[in-house]
C-alpha atoms as a PDB file:
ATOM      1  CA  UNK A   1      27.350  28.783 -40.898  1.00  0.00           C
ATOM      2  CA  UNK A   2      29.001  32.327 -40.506  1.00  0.00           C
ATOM      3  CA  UNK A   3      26.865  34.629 -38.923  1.00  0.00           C
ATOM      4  CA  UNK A   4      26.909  38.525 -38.468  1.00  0.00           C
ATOM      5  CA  UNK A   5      28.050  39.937 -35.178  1.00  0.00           C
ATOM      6  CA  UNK A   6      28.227  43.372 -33.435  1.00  0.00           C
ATOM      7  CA  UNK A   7      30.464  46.042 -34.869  1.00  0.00           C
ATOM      8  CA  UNK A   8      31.182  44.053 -37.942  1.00  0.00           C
ATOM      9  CA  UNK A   9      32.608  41.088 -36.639  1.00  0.00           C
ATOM     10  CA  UNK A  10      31.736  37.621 -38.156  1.00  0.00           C
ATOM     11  CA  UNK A  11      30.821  34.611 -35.868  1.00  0.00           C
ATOM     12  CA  UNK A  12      30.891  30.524 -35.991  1.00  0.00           C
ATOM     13  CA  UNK A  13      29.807  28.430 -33.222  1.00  0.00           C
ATOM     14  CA  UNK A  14      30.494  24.915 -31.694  1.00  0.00           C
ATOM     15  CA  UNK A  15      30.348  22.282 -29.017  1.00  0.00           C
ATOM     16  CA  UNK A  16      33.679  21.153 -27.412  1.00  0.00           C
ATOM     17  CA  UNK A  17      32.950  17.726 -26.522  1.00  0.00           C
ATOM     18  CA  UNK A  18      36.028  16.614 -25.265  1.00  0.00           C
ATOM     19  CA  UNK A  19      39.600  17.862 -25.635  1.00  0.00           C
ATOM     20  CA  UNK A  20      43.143  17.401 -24.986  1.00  0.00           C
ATOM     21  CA  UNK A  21      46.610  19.564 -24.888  1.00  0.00           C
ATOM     22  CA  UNK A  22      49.915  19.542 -24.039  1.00  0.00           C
ATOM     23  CA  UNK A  23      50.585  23.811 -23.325  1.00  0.00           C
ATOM     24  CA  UNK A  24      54.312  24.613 -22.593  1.00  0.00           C
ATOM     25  CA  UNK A  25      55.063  25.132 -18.807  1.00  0.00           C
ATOM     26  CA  UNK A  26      52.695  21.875 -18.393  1.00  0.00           C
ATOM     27  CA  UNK A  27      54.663  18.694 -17.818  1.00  0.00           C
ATOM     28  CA  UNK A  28      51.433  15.918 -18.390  1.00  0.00           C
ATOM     29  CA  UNK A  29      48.536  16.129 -21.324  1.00  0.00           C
ATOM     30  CA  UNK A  30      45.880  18.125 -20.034  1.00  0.00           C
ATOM     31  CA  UNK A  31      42.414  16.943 -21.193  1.00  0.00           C
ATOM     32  CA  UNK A  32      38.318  17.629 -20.036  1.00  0.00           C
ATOM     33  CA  UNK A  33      35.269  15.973 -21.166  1.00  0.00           C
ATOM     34  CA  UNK A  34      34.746  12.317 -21.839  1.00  0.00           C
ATOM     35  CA  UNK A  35      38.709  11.450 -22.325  1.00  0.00           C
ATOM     36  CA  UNK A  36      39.883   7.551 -21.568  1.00  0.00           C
ATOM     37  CA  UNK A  37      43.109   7.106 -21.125  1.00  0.00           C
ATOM     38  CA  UNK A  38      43.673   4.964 -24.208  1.00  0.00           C
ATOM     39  CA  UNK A  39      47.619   5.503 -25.325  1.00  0.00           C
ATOM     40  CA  UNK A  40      48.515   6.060 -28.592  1.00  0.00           C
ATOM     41  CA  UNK A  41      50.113   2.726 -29.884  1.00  0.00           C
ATOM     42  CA  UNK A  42      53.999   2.656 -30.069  1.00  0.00           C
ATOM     43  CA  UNK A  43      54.385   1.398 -33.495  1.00  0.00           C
ATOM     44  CA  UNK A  44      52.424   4.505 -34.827  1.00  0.00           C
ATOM     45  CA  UNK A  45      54.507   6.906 -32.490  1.00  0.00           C
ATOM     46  CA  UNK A  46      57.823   5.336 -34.036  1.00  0.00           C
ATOM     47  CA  UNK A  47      56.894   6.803 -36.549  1.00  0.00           C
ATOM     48  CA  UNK A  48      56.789  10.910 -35.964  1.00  0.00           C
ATOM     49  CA  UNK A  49      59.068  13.374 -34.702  1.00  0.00           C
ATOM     50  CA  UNK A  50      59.310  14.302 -30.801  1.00  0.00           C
ATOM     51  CA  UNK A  51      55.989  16.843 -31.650  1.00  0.00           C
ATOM     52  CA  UNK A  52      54.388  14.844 -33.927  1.00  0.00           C
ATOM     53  CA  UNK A  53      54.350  11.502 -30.965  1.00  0.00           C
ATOM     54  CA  UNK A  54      53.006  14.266 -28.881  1.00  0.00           C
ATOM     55  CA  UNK A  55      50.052  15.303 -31.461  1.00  0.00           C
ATOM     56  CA  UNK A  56      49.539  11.224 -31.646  1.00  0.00           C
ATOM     57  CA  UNK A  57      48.810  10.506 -27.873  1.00  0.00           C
ATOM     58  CA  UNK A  58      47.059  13.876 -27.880  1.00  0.00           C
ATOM     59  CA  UNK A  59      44.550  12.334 -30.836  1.00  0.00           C
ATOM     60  CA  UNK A  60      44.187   8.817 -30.294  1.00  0.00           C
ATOM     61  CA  UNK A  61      42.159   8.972 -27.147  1.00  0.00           C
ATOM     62  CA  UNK A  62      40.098  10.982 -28.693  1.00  0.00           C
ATOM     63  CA  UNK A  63      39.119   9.203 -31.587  1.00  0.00           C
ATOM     64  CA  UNK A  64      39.705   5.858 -29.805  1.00  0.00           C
ATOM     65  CA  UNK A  65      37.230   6.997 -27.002  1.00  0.00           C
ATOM     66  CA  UNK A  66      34.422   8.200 -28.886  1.00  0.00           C
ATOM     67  CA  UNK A  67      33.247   5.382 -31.531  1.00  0.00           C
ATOM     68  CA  UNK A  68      32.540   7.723 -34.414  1.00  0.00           C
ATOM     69  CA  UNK A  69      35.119   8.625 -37.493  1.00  0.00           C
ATOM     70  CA  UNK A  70      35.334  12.449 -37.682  1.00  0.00           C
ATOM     71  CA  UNK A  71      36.398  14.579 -39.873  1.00  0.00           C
ATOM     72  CA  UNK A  72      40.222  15.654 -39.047  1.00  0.00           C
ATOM     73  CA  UNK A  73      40.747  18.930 -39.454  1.00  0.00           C
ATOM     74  CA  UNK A  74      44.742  19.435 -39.068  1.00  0.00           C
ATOM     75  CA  UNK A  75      45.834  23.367 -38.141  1.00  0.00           C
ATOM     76  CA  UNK A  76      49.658  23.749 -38.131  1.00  0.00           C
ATOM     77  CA  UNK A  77      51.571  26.582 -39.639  1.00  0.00           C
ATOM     78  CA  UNK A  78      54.842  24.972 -39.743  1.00  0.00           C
ATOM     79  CA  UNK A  79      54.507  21.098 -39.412  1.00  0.00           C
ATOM     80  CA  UNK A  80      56.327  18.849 -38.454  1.00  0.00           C
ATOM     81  CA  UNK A  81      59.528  20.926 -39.380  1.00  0.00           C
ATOM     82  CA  UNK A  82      62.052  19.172 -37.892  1.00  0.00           C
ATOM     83  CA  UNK A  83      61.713  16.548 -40.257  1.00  0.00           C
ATOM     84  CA  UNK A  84      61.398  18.710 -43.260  1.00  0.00           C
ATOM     85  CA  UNK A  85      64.738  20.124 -42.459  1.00  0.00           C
ATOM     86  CA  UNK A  86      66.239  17.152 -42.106  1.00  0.00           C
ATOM     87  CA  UNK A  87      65.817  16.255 -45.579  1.00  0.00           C
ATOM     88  CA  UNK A  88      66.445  19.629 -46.566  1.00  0.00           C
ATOM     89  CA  UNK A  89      69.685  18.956 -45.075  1.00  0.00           C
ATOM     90  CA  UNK A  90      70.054  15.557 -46.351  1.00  0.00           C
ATOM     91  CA  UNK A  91      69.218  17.015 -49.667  1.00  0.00           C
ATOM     92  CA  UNK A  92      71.992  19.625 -49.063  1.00  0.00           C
ATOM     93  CA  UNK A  93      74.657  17.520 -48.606  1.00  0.00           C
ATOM     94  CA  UNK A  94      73.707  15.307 -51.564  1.00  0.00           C
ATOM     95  CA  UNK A  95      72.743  12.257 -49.650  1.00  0.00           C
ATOM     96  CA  UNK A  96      69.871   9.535 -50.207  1.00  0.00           C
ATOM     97  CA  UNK A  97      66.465  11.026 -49.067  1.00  0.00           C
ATOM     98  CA  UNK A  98      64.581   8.325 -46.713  1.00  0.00           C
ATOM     99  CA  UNK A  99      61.290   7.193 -48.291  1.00  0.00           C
ATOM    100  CA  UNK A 100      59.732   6.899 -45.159  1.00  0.00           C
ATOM    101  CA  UNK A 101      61.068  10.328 -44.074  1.00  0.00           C
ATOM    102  CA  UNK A 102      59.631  11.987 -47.316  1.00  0.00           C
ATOM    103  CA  UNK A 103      56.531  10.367 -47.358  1.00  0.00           C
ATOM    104  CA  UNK A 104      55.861  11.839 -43.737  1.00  0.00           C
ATOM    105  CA  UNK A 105      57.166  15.353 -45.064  1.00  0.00           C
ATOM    106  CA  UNK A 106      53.865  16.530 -45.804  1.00  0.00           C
ATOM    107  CA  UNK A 107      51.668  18.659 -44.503  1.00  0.00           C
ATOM    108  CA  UNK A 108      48.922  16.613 -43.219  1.00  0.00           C
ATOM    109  CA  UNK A 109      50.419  13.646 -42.464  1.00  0.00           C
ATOM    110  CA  UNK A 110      50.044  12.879 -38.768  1.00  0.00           C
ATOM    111  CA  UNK A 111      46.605  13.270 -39.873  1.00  0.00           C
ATOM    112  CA  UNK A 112      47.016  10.538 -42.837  1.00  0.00           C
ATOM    113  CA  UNK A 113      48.560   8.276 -39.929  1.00  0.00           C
ATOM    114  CA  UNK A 114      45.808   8.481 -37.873  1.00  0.00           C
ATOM    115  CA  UNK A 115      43.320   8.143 -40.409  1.00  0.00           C
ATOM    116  CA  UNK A 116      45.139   4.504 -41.460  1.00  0.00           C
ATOM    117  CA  UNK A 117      45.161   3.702 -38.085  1.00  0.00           C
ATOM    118  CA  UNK A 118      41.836   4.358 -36.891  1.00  0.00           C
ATOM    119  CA  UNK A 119      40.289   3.139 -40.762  1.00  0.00           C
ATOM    120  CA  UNK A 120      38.860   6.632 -40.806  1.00  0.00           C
ATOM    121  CA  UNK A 121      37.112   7.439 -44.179  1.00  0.00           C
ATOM    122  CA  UNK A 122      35.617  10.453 -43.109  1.00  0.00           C
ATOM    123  CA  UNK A 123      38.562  12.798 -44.984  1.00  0.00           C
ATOM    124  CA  UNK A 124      40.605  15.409 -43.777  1.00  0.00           C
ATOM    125  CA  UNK A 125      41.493  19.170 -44.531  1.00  0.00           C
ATOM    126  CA  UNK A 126      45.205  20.858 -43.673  1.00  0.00           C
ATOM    127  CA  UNK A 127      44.620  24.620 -42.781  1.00  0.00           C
ATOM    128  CA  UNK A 128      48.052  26.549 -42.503  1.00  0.00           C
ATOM    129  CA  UNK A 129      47.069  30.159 -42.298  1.00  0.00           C
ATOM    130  CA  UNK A 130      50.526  32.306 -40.681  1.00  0.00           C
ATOM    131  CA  UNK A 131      49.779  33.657 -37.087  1.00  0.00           C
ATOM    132  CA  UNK A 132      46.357  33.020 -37.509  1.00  0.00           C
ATOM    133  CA  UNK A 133      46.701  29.090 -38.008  1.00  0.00           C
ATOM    134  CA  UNK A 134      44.656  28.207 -35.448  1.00  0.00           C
ATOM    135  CA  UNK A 135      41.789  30.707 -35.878  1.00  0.00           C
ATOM    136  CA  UNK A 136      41.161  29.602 -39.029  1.00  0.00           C
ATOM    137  CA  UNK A 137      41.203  26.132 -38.440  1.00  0.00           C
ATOM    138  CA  UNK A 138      37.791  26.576 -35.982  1.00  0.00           C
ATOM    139  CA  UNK A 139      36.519  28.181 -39.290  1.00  0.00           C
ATOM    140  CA  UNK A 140      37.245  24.936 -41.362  1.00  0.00           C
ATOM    141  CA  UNK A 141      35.797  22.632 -38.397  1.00  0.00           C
ATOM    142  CA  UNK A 142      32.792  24.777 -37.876  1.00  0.00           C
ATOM    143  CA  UNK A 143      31.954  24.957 -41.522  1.00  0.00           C
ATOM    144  CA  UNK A 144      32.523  21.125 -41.965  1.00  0.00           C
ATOM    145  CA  UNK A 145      30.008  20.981 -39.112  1.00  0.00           C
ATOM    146  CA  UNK A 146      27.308  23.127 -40.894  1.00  0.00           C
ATOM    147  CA  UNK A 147      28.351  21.007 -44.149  1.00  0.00           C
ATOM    148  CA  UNK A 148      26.622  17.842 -42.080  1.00  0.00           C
ATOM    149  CA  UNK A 149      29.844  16.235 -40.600  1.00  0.00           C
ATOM    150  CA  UNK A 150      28.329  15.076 -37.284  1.00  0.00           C
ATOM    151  CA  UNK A 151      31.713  15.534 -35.631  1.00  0.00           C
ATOM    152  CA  UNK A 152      35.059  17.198 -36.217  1.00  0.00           C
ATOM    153  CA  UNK A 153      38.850  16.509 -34.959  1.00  0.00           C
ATOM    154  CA  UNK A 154      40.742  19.820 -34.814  1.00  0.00           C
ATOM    155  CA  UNK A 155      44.288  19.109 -34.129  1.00  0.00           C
ATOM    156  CA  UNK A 156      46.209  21.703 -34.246  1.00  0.00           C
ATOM    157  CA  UNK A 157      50.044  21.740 -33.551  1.00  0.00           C
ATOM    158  CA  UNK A 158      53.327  23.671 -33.823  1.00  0.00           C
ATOM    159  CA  UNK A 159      56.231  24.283 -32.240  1.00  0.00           C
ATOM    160  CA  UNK A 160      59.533  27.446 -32.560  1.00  0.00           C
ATOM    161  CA  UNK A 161      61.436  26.913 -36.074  1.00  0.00           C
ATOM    162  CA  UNK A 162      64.880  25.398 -35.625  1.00  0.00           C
ATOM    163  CA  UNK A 163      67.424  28.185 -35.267  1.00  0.00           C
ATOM    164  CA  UNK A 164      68.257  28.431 -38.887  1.00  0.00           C
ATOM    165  CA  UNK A 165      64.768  30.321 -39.272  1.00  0.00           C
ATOM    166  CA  UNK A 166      64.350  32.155 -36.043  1.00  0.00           C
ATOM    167  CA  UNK A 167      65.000  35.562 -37.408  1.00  0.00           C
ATOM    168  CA  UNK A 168      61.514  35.312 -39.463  1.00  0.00           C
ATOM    169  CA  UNK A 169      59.662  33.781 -36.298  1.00  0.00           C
ATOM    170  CA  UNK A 170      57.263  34.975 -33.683  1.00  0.00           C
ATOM    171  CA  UNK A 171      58.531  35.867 -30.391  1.00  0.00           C
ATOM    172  CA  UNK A 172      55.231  33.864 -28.721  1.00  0.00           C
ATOM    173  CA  UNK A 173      55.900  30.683 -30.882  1.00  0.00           C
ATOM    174  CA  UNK A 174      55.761  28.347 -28.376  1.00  0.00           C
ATOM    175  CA  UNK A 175      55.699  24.137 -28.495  1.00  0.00           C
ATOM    176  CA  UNK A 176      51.847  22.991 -28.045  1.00  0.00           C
ATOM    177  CA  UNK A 177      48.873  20.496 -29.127  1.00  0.00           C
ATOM    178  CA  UNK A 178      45.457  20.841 -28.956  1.00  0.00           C
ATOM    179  CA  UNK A 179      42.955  18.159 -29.914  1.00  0.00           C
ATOM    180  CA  UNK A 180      39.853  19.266 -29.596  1.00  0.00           C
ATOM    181  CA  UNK A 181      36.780  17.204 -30.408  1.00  0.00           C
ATOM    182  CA  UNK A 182      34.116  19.450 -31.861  1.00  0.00           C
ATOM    183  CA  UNK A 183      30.169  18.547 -32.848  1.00  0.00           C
ATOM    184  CA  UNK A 184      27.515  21.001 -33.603  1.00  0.00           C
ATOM    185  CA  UNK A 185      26.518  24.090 -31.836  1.00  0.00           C
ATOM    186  CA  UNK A 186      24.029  23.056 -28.835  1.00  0.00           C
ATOM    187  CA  UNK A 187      24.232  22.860 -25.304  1.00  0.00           C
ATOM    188  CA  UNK A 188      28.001  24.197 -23.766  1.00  0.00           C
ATOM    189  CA  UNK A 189      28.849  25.763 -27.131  1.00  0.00           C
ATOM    190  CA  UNK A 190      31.524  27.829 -27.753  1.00  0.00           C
ATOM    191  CA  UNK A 191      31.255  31.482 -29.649  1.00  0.00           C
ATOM    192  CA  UNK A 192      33.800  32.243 -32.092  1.00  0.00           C
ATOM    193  CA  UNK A 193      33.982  35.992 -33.329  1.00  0.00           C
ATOM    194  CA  UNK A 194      36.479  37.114 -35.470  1.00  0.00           C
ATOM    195  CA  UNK A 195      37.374  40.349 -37.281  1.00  0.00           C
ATOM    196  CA  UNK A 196      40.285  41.857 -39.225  1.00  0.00           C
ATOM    197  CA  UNK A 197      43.169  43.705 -36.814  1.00  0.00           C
ATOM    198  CA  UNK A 198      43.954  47.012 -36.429  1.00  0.00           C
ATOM    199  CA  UNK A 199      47.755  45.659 -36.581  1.00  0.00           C
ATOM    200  CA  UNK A 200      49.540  42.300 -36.203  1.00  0.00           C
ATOM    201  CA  UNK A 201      50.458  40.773 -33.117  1.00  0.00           C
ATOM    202  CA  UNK A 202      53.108  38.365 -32.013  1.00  0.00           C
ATOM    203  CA  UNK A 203      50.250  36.640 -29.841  1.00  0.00           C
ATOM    204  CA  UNK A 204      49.556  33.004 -30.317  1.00  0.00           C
ATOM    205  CA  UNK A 205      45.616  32.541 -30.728  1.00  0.00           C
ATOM    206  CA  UNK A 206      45.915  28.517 -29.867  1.00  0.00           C
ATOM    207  CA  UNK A 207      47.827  29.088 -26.761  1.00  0.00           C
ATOM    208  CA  UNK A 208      44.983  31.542 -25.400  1.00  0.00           C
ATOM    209  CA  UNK A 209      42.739  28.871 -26.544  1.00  0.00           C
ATOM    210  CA  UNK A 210      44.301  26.620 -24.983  1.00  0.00           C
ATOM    211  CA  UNK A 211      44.785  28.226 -21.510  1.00  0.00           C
ATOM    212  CA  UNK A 212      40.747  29.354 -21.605  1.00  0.00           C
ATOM    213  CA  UNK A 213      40.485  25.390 -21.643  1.00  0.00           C
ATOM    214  CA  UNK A 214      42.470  24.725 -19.327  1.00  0.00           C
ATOM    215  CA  UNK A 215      42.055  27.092 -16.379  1.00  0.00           C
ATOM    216  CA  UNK A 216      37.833  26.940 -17.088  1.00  0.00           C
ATOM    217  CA  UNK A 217      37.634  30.334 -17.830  1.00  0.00           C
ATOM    218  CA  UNK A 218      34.443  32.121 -20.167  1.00  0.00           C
ATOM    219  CA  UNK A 219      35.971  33.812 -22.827  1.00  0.00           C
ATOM    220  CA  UNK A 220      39.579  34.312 -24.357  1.00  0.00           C
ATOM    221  CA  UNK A 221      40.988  36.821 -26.805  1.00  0.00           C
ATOM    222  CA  UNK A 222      44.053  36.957 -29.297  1.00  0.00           C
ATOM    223  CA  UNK A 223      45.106  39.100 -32.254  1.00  0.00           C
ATOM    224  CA  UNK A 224      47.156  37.013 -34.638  1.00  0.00           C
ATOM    225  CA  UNK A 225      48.779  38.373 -37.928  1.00  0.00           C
ATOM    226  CA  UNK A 226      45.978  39.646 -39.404  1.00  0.00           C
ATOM    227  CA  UNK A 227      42.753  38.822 -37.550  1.00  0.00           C
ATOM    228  CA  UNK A 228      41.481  39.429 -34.120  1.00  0.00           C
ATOM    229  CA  UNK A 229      39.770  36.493 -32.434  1.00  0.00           C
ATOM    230  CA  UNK A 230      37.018  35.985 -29.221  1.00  0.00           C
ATOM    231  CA  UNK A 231      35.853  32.970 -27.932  1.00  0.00           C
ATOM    232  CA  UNK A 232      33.421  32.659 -25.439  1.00  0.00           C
ATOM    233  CA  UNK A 233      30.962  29.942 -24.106  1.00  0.00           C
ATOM    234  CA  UNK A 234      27.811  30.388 -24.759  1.00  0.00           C
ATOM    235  CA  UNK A 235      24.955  31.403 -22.356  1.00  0.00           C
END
């Protein structure tokens, strides 16, 4: 599953077969490979935050388009924060907690939602991993991909803290999904290196990602907090 690379480095490796984003300065949800435009149905968006009815009609096309149940793999270093500061502040001021607030207030619940929605039984893993969130959350897919999963959801999401927290947050942070629809390594794969960093950076590993998607380009780099990663398609 991990394999050796040059000068140390470690490597994983996977297809992309189809993929979706919404990356800040982008107005629409960006998507390539075998996408229908299948919206996400409004009684399940009712139910999430602003970000989190983003992450929904970022998924659902995916997993309504494709006729298989994969494995969710759900990448987010901060959640869906707005709500758990909400009952923070609820909490705070000594008032009733909603039940359906605080049953959302975990970590991996957009990804519980979909499953229910979608009567996925295939399972699903929460990876929250500081700066390097995302890079680790390719890991997890790629290793539930050598484990025999024949396909993987990563969805990975986050957006800046509220303002309360902004002294302890990244300067990149930075509002964006990415679904990205993942099977095993064959055909247009995708090369994943990834080493430990000569010193942290405030650089945001899922909006390079991201932006390698987006624009078509070969390869992308990012140092997060503590790792330095390198993707690259495959020859």
């Amino acid at each position: 599953m991990v394999s050796a690379a040059a000068g140390g480095a470690q490597s994983v490796g996977f297809a992309v077969a189809a993929w979706t984003a919404w990356l800040p300065g982008r107005a629409a949800l960006l998507s390539g490979g075998a996408v229908a435009a299948v919206p996400a149905p409004a009684g399940l968006k009712r139910r999430a935050t602003p970000l989190g009815r983003k992450v929904l009609e970022a998924a659902w096309p995916l997993l309504a388009d494709h006729g298989d149940s994969p494995r969710i793999v759900l990448s987010s270093r901060h959640g869906e924060y707005q709500r758990t500061l909400g009952l923070a502040r609820a909490l705070a001021a000594e008032e009733e907690l909603s039940p359906a607030e605080f049953s959302l207030s975990i970590h991996h619940g957009l990804a519980a939602l979909l499953s229910i929605a979608t009567g996925n039984r295939a399972g699903h893993t929460a990876v929250a991993a500081g700066g390097d969130t995302f890079g680790w959350g390719c890991v997890e897919a790629a290793a539930c991909l050598a484990d025999g999963d024949g396909s993987v959801l990563l969805l990975h999401f986050d957006e800046p803290l509220p303002a309360e927290y902004r002294d302890i947050a990244d300067a990149e942070e930075a509002a964006l999904v990415l679904a990205l629809l993942l099977r095993p390594a064959g055909g247009d794969s995708v090369r994943l290196e990834f080493e430990p960093a000569a010193a942290p950076s405030g650089d945001d590993p899922a909006l390079r990602f991201g932006e390698m998607l987006a624009g078509g380009d070969a390869a992308a780099e990012a140092t997060g907090e503590r790792m330095t990663w390198r993707w690259r398609h495959a020859a």
